[in-house]
N, C-alpha and C. Protein backbone atom coordinates (compact mmCIF):
# COMPACT_ATOMS: atom_id res chain seq x y z
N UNK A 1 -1.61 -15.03 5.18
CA UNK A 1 -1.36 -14.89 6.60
C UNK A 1 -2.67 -14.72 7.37
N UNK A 2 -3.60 -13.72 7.27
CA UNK A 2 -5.02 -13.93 7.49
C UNK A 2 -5.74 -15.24 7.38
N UNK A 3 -5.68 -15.37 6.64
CA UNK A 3 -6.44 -17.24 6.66
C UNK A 3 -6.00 -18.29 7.87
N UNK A 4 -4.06 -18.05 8.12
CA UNK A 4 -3.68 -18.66 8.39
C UNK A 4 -4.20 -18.35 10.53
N UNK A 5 -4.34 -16.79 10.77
CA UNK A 5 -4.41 -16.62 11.77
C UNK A 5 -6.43 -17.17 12.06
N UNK A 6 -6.71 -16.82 10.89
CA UNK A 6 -8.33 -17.39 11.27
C UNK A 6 -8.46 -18.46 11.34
N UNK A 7 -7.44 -19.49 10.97
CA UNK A 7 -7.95 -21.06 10.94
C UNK A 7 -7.23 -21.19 12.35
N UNK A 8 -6.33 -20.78 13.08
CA UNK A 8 -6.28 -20.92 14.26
C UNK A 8 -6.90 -20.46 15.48
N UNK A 9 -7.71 -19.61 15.29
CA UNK A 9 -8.50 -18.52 16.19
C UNK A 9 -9.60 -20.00 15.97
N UNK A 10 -9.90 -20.83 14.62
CA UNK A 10 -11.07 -21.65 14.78
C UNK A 10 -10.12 -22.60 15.25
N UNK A 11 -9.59 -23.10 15.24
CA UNK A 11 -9.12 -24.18 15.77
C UNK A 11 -9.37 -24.23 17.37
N UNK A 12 -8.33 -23.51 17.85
CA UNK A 12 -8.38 -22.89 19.69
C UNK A 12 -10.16 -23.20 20.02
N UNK A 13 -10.64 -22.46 19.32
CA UNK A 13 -12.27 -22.06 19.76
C UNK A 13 -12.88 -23.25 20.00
N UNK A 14 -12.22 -24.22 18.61
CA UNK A 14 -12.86 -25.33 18.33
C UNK A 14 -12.80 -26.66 19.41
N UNK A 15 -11.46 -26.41 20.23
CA UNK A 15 -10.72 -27.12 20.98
C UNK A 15 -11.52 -27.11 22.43
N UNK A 16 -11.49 -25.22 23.02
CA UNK A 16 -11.72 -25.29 24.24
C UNK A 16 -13.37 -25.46 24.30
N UNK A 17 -14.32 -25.33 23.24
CA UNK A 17 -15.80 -25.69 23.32
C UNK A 17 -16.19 -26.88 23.57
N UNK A 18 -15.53 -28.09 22.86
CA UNK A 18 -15.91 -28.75 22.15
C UNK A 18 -15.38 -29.70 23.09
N UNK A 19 -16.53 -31.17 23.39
CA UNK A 19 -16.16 -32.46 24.71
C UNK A 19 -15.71 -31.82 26.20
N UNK A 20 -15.71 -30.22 26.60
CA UNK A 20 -15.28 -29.83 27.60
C UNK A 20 -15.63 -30.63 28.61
N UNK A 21 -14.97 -31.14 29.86
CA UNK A 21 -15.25 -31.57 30.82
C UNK A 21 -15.44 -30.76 32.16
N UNK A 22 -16.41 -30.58 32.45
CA UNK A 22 -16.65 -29.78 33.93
C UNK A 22 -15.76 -30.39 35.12
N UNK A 23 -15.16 -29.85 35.72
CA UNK A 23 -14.62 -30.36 37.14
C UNK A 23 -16.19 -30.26 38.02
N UNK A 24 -16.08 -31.53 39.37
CA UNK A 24 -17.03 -30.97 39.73
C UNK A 24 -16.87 -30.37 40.90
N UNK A 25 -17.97 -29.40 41.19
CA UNK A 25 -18.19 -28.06 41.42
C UNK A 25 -19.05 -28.00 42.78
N UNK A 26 -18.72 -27.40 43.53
CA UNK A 26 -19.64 -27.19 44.99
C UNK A 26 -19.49 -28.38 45.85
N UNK A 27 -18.87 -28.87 45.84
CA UNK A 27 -18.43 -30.82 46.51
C UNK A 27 -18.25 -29.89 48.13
N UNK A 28 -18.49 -30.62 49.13
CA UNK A 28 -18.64 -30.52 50.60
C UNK A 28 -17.14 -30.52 50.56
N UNK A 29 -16.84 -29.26 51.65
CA UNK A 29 -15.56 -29.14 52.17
C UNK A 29 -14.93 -28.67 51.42
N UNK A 30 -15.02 -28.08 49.85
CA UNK A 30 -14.46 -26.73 49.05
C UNK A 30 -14.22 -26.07 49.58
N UNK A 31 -13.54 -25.25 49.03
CA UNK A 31 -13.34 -23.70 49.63
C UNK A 31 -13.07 -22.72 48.75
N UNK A 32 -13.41 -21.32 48.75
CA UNK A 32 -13.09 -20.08 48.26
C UNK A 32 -13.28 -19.24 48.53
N UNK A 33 -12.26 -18.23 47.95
CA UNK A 33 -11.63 -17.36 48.29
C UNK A 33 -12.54 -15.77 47.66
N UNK A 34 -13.64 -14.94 48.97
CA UNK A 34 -14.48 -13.94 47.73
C UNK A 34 -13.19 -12.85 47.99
N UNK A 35 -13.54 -11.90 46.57
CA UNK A 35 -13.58 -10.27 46.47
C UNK A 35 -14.33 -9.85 46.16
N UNK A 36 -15.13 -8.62 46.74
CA UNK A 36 -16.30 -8.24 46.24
C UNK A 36 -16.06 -6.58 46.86
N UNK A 37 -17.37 -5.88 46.31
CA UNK A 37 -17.60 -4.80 46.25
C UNK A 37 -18.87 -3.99 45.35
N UNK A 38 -18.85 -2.87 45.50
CA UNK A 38 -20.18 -2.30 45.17
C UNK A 38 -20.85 -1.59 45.70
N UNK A 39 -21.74 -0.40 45.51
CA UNK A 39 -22.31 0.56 46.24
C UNK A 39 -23.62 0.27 46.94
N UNK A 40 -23.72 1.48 47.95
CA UNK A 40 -24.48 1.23 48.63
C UNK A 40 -25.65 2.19 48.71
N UNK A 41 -27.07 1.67 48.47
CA UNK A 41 -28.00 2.52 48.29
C UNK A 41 -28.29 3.74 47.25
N UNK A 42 -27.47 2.64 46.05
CA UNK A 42 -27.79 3.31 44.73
C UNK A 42 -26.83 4.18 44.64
N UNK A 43 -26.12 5.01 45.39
CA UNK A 43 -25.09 6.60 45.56
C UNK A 43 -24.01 6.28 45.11
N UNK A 44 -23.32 6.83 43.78
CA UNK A 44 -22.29 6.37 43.77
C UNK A 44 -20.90 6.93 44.29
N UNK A 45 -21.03 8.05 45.33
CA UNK A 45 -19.92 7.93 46.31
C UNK A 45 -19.91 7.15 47.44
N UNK A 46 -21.31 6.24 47.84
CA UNK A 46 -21.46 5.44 48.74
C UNK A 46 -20.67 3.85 48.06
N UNK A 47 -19.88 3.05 49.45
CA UNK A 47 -19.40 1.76 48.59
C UNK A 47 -19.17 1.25 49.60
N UNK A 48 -19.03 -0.25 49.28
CA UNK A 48 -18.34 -1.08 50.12
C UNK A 48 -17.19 -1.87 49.81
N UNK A 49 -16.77 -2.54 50.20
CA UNK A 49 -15.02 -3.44 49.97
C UNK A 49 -14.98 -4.40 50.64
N UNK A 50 -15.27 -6.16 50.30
CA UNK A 50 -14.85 -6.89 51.41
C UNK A 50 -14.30 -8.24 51.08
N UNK A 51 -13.51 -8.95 51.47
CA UNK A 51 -13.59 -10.56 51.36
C UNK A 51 -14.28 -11.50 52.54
N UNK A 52 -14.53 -12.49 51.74
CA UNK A 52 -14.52 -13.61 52.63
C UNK A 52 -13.94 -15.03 52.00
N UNK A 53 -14.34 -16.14 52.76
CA UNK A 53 -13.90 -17.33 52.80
C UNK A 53 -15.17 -18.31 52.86
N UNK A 54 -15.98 -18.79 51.54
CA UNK A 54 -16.93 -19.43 51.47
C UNK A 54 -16.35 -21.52 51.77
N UNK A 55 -17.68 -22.01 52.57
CA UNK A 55 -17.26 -23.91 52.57
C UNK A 55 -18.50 -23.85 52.34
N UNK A 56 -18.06 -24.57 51.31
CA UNK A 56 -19.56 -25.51 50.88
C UNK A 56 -19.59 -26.86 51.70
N UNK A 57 -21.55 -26.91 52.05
CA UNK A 57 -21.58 -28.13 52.47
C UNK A 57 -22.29 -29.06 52.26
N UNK A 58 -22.48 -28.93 51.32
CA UNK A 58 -23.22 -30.08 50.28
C UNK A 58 -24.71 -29.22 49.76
N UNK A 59 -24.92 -29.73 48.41
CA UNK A 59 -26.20 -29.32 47.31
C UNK A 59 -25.63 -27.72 47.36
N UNK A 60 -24.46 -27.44 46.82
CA UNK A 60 -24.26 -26.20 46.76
C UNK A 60 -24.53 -25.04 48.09
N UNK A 61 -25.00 -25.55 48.60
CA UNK A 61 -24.86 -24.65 50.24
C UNK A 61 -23.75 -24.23 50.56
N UNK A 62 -23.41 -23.23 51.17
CA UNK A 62 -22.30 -23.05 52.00
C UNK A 62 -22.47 -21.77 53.10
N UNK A 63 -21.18 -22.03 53.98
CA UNK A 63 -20.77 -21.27 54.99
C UNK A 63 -20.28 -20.10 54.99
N UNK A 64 -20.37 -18.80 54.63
CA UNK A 64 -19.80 -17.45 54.68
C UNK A 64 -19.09 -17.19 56.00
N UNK A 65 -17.55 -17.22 56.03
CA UNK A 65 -17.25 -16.45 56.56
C UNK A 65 -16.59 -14.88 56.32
N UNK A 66 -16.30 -13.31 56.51
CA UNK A 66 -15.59 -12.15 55.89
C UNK A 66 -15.39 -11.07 56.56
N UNK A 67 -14.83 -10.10 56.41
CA UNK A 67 -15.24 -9.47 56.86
C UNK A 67 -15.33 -7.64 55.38
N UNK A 68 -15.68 -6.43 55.80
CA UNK A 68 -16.12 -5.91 54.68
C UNK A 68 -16.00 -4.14 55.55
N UNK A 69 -15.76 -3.33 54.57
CA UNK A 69 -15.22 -1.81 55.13
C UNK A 69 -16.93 -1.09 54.00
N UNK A 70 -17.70 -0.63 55.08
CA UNK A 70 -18.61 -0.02 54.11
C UNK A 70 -18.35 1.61 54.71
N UNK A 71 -18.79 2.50 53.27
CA UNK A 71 -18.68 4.10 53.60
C UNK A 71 -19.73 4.99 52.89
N UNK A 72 -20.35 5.58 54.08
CA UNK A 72 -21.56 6.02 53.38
C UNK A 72 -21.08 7.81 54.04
N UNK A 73 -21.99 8.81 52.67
CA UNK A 73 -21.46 10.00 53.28
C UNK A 73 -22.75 10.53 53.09
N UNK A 74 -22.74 12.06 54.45
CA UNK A 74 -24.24 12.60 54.51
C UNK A 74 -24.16 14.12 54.12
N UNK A 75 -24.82 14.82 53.30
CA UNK A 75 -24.18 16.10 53.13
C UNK A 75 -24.84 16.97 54.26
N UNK A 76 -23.76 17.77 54.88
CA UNK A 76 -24.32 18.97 55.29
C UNK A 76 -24.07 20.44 54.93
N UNK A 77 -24.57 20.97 54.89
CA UNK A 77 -24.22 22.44 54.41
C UNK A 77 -23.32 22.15 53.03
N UNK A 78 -22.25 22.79 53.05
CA UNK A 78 -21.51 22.47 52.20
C UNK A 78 -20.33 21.34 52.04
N UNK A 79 -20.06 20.73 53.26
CA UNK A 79 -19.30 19.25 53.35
C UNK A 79 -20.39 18.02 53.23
N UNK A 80 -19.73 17.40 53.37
CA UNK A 80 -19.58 15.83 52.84
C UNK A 80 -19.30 14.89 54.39
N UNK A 81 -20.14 14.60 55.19
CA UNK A 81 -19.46 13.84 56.68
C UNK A 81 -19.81 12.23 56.36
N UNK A 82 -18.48 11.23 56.17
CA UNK A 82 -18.51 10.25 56.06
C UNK A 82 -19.20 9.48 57.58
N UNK A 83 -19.28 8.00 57.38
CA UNK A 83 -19.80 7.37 58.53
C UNK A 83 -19.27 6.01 57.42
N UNK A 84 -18.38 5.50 58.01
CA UNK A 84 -17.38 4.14 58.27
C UNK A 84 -18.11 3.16 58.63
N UNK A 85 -18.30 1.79 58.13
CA UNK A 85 -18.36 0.89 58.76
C UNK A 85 -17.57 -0.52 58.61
N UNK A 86 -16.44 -0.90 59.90
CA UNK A 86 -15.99 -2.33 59.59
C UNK A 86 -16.65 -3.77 60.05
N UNK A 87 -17.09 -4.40 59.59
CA UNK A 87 -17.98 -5.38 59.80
C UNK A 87 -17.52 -6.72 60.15
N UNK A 88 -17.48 -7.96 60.48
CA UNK A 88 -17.09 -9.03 60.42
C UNK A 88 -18.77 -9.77 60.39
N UNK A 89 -18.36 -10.73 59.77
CA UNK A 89 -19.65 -11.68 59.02
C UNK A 89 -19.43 -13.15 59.05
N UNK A 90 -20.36 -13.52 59.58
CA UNK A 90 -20.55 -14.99 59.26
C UNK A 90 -22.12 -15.31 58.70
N UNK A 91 -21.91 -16.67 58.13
CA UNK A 91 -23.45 -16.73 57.29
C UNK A 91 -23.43 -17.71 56.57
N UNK A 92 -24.72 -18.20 56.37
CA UNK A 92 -24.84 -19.90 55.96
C UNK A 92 -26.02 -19.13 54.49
N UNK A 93 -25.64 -19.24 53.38
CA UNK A 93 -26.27 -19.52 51.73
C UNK A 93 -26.70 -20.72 51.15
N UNK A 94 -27.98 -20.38 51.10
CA UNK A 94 -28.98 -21.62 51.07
C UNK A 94 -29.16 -21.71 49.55
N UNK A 95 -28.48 -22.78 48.64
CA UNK A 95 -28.56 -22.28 47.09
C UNK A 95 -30.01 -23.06 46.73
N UNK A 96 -30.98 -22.52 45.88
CA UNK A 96 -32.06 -22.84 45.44
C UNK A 96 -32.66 -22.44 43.83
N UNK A 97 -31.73 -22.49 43.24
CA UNK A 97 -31.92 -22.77 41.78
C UNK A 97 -30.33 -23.02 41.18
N UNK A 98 -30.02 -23.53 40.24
CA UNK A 98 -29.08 -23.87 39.58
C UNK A 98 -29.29 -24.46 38.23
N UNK A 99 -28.32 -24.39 37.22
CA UNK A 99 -28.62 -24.77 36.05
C UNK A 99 -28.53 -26.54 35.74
N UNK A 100 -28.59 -27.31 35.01
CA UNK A 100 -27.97 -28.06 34.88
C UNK A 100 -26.41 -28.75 34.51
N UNK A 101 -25.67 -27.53 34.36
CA UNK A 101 -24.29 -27.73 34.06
C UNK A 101 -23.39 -27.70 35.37
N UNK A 102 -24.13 -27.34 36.32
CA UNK A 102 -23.86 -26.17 37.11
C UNK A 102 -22.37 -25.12 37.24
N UNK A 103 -23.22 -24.21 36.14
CA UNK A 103 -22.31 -23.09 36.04
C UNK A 103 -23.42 -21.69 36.66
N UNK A 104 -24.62 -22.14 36.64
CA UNK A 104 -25.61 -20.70 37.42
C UNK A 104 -26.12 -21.23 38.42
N UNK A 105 -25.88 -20.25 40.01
CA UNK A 105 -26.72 -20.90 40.79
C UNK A 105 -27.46 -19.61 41.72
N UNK A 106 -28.17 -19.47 42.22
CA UNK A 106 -28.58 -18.66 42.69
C UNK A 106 -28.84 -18.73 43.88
N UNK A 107 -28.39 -18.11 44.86
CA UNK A 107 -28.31 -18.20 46.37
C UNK A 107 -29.30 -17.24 47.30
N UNK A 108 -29.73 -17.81 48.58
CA UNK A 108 -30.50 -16.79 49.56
C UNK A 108 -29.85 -16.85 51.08
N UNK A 109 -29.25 -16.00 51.65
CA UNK A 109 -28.55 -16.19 52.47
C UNK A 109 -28.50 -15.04 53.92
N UNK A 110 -28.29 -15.61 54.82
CA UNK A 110 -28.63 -15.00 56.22
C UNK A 110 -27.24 -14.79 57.05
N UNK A 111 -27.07 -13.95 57.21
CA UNK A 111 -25.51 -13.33 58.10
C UNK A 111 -25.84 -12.69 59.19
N UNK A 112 -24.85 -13.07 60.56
CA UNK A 112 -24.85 -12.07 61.60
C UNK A 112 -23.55 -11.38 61.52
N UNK A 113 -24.00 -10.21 61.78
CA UNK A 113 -22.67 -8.89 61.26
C UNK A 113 -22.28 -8.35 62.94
N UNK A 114 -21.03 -7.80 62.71
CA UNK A 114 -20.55 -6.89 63.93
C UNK A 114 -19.33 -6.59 63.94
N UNK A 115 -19.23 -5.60 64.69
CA UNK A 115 -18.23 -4.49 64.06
C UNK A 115 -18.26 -2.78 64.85
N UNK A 116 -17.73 -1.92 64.00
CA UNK A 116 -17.39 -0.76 64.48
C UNK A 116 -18.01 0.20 63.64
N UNK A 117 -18.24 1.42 64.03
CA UNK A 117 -18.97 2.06 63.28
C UNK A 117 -18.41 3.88 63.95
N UNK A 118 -17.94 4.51 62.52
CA UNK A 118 -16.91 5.47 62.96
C UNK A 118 -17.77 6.48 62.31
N UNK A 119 -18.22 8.07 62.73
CA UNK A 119 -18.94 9.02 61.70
C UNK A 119 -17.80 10.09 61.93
N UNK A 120 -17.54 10.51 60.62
CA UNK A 120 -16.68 11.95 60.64
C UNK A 120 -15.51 11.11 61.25
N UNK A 121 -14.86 10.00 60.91
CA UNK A 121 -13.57 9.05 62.29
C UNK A 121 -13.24 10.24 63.45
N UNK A 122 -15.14 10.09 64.01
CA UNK A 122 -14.03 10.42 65.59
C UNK A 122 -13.94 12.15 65.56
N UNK A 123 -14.33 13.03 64.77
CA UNK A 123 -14.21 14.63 64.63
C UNK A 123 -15.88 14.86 64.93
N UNK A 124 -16.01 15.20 66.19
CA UNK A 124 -17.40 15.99 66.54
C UNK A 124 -17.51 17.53 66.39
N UNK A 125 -16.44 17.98 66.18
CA UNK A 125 -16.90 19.56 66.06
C UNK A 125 -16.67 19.73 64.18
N UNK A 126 -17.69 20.68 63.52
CA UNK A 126 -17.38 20.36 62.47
C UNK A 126 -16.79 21.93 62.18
N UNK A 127 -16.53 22.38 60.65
CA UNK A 127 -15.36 23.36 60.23
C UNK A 127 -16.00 24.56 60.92
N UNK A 128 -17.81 24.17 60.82
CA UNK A 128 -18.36 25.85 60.87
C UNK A 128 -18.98 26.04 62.26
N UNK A 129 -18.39 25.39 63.31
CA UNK A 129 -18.15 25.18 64.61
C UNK A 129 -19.56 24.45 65.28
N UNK A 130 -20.12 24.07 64.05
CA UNK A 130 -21.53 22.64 64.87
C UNK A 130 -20.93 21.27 65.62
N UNK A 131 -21.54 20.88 66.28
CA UNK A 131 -20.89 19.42 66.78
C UNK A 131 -21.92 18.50 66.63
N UNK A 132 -21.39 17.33 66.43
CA UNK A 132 -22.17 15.94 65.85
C UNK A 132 -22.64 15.64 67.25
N UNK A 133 -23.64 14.97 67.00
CA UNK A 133 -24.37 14.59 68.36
C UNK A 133 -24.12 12.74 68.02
N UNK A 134 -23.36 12.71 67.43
CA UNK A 134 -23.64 11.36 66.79
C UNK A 134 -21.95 10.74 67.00
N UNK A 135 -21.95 9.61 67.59
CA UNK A 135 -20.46 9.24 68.33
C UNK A 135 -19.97 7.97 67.72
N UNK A 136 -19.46 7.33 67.94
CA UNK A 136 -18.48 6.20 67.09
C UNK A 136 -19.30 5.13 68.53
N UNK A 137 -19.16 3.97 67.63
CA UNK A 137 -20.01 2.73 68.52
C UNK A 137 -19.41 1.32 68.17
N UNK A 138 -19.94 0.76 68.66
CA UNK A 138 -19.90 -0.89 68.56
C UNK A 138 -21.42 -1.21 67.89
N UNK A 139 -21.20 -2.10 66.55
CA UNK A 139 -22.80 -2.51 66.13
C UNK A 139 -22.74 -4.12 65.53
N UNK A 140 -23.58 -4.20 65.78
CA UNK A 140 -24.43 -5.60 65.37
C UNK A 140 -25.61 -5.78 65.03
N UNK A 141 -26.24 -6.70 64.10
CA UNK A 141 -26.90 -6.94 63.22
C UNK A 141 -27.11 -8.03 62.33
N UNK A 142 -27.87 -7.78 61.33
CA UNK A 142 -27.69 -8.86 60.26
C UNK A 142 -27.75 -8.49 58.80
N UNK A 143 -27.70 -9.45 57.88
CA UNK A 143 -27.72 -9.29 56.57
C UNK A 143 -28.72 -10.46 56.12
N UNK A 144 -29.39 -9.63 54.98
CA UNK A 144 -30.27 -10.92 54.14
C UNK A 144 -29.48 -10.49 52.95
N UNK A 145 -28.82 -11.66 52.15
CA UNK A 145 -28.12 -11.43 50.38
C UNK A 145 -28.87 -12.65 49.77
N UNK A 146 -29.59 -12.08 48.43
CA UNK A 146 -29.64 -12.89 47.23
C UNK A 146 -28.48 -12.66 46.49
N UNK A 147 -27.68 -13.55 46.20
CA UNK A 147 -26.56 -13.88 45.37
C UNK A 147 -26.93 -14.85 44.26
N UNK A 148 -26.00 -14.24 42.81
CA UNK A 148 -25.88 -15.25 42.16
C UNK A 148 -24.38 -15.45 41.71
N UNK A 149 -24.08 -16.47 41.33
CA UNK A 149 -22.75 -16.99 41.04
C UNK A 149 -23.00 -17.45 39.56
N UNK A 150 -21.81 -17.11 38.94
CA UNK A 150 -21.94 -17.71 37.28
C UNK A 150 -19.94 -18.60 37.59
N UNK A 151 -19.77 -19.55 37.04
CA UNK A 151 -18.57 -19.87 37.17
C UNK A 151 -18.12 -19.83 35.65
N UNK A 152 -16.91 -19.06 35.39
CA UNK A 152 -16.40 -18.85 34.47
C UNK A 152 -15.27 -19.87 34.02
N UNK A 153 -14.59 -19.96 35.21
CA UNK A 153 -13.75 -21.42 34.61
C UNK A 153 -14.15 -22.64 35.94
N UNK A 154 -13.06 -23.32 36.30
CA UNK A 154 -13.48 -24.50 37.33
C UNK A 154 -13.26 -23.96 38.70
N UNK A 155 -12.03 -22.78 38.48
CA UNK A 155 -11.82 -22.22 39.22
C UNK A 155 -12.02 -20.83 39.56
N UNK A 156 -13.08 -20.62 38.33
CA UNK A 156 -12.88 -18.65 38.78
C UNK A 156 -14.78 -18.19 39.15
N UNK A 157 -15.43 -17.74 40.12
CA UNK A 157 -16.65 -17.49 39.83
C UNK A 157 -16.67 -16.25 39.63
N UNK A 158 -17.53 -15.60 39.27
CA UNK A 158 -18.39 -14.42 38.94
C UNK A 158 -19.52 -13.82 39.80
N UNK A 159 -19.40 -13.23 40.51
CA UNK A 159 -20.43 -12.99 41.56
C UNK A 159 -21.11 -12.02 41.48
N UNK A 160 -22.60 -11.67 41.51
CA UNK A 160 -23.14 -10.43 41.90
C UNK A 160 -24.52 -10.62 42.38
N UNK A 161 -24.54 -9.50 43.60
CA UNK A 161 -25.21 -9.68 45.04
C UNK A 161 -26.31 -8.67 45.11
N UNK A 162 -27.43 -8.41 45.76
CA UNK A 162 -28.34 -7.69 46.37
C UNK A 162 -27.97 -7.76 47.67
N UNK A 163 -28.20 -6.86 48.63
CA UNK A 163 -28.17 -7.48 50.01
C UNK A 163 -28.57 -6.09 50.78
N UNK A 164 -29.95 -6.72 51.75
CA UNK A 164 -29.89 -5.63 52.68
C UNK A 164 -29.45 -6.01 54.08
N UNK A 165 -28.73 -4.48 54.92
CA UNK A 165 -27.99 -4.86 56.41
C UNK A 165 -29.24 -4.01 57.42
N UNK A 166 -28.90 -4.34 58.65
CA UNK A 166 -29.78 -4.03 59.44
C UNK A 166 -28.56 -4.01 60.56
N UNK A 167 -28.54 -3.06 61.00
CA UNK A 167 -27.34 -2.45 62.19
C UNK A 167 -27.83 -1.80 63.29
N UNK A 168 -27.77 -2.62 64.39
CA UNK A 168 -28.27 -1.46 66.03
C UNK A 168 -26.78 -1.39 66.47
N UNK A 169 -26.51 -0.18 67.49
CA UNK A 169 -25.81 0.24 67.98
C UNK A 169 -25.15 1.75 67.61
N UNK A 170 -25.67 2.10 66.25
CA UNK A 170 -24.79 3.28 65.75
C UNK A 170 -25.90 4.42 65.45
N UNK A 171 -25.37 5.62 65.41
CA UNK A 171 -26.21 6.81 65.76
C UNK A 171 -26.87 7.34 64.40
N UNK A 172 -26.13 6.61 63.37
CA UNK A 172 -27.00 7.67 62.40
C UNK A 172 -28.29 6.50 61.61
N UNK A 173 -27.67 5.64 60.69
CA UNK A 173 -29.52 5.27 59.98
C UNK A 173 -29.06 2.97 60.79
N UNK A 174 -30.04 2.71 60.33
CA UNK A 174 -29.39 1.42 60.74
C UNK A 174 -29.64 0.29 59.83
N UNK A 175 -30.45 0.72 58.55
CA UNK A 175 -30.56 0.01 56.87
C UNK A 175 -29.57 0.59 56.15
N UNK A 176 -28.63 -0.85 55.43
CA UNK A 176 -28.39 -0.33 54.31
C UNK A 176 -28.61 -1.03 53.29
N UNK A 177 -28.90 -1.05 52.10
CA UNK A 177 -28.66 -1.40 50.84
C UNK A 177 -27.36 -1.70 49.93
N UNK A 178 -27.12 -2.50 49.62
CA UNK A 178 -26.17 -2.71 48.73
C UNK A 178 -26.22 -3.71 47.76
N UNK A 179 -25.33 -3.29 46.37
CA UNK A 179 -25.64 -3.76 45.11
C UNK A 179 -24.06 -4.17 44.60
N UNK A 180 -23.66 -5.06 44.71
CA UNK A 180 -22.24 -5.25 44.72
C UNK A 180 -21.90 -6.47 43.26
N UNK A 181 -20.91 -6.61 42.77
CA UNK A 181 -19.88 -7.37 42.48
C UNK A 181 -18.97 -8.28 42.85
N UNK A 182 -18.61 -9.14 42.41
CA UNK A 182 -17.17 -10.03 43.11
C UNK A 182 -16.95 -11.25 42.23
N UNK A 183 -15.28 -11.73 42.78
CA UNK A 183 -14.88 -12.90 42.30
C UNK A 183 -14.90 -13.96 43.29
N UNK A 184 -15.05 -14.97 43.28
CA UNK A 184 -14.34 -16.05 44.01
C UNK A 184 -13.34 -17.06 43.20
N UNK A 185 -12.33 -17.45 44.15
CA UNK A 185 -11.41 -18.03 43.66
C UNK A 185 -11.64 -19.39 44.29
N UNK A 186 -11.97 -20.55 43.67
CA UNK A 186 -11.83 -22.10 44.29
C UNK A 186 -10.59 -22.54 44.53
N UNK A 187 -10.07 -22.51 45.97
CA UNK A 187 -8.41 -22.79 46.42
C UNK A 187 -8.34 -24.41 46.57
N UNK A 188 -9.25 -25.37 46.16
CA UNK A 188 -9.58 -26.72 46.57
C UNK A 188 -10.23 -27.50 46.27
């Protein structure tokens, strides 16, 4: 029975390796579908959460559109005061290395961000009766991300990102850092 399950474990193996045909990949007017996530500025109670909707438009380029919930917290005394941010993003990824299979590609990419930006959501007096000098806003900005993409099947990628943001309008820092994860799904 062993023999019988190992000659099929080689068989399968032998099957899906072997003459594989690539679909091809990054064609103008694709589309997919990100999830991503990952912390921010190394902290790991700091994170972010977002999708978007990538079009490629030829040589692996494409169009970012998403939007993304980041949460960073500052200690004081003995609490913890969050500061919220919801973002919406657009952004064009300029890909400039890739393998020859193309299953690795590596991306450099430029986003304008904007959005809302909530500290403590909106509570200025705090437990031990201090008040935040620091208020909920409207912000905008940008993002620089090096991304790379690994594609796991024709349809599934593998994503993971560097990316720093740059935010005016909000009261507390206006860099952030983030080191994230994600999937994309090719719907096309």
């Amino acid at each position: 029975m062993r023999r019988f399950v190992i000659a099929i474990i080689a068989a399968v193996s032998l099957a899906l390796s072997g003459g594989q045909a690539y679909a091809q990949r990054c064609l103008p007017g694709m589309k997919g579908l990100e999830l991503r996530g990952g912390l921010v500025g190394g902290s790991s109670g700091d994170f972010y959460l977002g999708s978007a909707m990538s079009v490629y438009s030829g040589r692996a380029n494409r169009w970012v559109f998403g939007a993304e919930y980041l949460q960073k917290s500052y200690r004081y005394k003995d609490m913890s005061i969050p500061r919220a941010q919801f973002t919406a993003e657009g952004g064009y990824y300029l890909n400039f290395l890739s393998d020859a299979s193309k299953t690795f590609f590596l991306s450099i990419g430029g986003s304008a961000l904007a959005g809302y930006e909530s500290v403590n959501w909106g509570k200025r007096l705090l437990s031990d009766g201090s008040r935040l000098m620091v208020k909920d806003a409207f912000i905008y900005g940008g993002a620089v991300t090096l991304e790379a993409e690994c594609y796991l099947t024709d349809r599934i990628v593998l994503l993971a990102d560097i990316r720093e943001r740059v935010l005016w309008g909000g009261s507390v820092s206006k860099f952030a850092t983030q080191f994230g994860v994600g999937v994309k799904f090719i719907i096309n």
